[in-house]
C-alpha atoms as a PDB file:
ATOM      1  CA  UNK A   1     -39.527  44.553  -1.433  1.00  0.00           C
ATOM      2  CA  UNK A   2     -41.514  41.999  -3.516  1.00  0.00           C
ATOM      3  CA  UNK A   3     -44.011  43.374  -5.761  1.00  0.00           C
ATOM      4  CA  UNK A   4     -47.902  41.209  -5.444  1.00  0.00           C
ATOM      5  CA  UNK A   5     -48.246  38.641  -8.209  1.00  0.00           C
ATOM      6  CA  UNK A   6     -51.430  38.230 -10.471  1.00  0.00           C
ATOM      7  CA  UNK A   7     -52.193  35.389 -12.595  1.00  0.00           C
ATOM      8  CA  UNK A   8     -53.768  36.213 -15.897  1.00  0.00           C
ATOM      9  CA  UNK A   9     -56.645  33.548 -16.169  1.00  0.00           C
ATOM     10  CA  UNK A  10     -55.179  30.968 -18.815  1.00  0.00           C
ATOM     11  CA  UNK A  11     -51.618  31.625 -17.072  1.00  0.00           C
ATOM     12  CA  UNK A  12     -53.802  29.763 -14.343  1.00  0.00           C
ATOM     13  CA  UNK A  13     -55.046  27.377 -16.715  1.00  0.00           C
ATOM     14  CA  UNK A  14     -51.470  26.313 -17.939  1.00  0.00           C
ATOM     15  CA  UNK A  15     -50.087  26.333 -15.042  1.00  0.00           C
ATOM     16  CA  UNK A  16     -52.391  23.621 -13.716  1.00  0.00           C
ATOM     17  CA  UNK A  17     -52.622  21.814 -16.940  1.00  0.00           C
ATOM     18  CA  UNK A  18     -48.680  21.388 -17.032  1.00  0.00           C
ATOM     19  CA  UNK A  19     -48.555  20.449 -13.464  1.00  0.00           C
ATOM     20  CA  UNK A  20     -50.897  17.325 -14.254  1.00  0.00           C
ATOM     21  CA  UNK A  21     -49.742  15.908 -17.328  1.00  0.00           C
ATOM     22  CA  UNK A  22     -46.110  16.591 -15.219  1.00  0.00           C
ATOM     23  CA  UNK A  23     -47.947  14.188 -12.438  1.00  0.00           C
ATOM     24  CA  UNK A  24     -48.953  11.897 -15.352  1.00  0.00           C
ATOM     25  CA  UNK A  25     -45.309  11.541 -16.037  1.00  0.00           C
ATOM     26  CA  UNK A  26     -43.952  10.617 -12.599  1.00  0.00           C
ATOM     27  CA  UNK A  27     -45.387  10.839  -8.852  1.00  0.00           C
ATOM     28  CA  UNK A  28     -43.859  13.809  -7.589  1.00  0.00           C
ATOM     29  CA  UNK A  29     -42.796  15.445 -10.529  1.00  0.00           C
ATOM     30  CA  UNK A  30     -45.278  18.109 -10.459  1.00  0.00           C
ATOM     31  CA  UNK A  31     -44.008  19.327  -7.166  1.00  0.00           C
ATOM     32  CA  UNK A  32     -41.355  19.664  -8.804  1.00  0.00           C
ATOM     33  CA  UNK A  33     -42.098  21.301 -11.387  1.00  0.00           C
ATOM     34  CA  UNK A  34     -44.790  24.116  -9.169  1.00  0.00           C
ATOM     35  CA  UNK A  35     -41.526  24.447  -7.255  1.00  0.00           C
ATOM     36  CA  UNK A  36     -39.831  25.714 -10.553  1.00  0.00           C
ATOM     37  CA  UNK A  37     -42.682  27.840 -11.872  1.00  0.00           C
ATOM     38  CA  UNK A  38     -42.791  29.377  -8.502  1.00  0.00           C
ATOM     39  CA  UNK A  39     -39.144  30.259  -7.638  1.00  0.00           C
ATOM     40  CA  UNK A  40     -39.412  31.572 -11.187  1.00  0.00           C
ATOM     41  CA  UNK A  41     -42.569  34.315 -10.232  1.00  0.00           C
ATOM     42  CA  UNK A  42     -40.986  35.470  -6.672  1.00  0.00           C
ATOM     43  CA  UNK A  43     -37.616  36.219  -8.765  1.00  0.00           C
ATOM     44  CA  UNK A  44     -40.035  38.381 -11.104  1.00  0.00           C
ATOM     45  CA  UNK A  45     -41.724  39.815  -8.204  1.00  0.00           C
ATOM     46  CA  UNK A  46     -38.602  40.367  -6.349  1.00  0.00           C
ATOM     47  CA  UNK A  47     -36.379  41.820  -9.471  1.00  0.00           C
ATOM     48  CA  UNK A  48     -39.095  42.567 -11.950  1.00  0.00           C
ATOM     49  CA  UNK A  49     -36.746  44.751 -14.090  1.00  0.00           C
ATOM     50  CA  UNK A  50     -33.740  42.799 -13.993  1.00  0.00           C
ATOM     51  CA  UNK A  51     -35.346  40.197 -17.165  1.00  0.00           C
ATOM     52  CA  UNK A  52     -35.365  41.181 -20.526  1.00  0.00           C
ATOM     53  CA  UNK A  53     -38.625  42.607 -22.144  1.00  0.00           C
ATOM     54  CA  UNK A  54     -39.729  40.258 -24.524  1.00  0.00           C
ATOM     55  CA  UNK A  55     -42.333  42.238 -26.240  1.00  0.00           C
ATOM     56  CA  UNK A  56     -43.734  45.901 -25.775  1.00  0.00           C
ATOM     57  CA  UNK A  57     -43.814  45.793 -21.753  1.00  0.00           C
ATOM     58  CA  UNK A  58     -43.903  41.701 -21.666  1.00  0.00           C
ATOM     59  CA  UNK A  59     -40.737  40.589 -19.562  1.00  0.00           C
ATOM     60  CA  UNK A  60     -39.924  36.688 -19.392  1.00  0.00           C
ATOM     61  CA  UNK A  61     -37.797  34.525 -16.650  1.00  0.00           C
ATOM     62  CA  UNK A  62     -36.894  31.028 -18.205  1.00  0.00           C
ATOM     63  CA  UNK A  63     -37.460  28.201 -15.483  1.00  0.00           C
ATOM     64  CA  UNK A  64     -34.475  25.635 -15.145  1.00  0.00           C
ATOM     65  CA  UNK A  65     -35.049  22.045 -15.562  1.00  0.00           C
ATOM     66  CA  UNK A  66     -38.066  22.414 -17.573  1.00  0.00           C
ATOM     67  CA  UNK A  67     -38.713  23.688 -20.921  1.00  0.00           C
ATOM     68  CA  UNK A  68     -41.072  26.329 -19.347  1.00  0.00           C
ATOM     69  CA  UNK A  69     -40.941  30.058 -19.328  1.00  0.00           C
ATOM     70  CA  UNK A  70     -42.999  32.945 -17.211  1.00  0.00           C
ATOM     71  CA  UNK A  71     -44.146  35.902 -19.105  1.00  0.00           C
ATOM     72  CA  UNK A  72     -45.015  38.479 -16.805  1.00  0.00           C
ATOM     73  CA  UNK A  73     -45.764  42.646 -17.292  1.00  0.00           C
ATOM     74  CA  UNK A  74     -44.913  44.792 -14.343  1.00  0.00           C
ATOM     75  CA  UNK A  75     -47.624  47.287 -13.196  1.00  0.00           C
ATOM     76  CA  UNK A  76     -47.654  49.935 -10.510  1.00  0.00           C
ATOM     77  CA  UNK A  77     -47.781  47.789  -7.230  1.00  0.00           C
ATOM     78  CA  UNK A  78     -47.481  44.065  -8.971  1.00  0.00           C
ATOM     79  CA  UNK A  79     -46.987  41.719 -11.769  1.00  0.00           C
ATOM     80  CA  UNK A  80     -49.205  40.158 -13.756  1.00  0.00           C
ATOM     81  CA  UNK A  81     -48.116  36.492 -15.339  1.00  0.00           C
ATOM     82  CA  UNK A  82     -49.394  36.515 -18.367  1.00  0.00           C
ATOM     83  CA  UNK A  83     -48.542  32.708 -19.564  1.00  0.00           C
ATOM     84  CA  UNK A  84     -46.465  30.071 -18.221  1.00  0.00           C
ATOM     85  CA  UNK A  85     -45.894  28.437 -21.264  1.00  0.00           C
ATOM     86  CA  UNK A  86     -43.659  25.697 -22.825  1.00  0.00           C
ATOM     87  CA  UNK A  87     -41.016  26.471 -25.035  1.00  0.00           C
ATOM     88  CA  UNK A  88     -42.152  24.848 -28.311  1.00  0.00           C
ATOM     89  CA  UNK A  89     -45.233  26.236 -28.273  1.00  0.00           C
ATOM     90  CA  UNK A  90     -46.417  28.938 -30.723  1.00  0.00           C
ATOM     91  CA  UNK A  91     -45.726  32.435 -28.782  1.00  0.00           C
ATOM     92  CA  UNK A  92     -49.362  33.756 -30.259  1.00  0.00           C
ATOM     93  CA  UNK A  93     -51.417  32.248 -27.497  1.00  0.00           C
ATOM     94  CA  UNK A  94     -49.563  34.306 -24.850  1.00  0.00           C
ATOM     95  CA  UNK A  95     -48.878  37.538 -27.468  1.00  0.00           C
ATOM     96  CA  UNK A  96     -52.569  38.078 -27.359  1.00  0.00           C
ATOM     97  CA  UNK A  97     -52.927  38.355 -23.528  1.00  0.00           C
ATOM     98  CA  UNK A  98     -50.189  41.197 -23.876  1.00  0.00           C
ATOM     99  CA  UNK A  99     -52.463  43.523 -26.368  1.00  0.00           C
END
């Protein structure tokens, strides 16, 4: 059974921003990429505790292909994704969603 997903406002944001500038790169590529992001979030909501907690309750599933990871918390009934967020960015943006 697969758990309901919520999307933390700016996990929205990021989400959409990295789809476009993906776009920007190459028609297509954002499909791509949404493709990616989303097998990523069913996984989480399918076998929430089977990734690594990253921080306090903060779990994350890397995607593949891009240099993007989903941080996500588990709650009663759902997850929440807290960031979708590139890998060279500074982990403090998405560490303040998890206070």
């Amino acid at each position: 059974m697969s758990l309901s997903i919520a999307f933390h406002r700016d996990a929205s944001a990021e989400f959409i921003e990295a789809s476009i500038w993906y776009e920007s790169k190459r028609f297509g590529l954002a499909r791509e990429f949404i493709a990616e992001i989303d097998r990523c979030i069913v996984l989480a909501s399918e076998h929430p505790l089977q990734y690594a907690i990253i921080h306090k309750d903060v779990r994350r599933v890397v995607a593949n292909r891009f240099p993007y990871s989903v941080y996500f918390r588990v709650e009663d009934h759902r997850i929440v994704v807290l960031a979708v967020f590139h890998s060279s960015r500074d982990s403090a943006a998405w560490l303040a969603r998890a206070l």
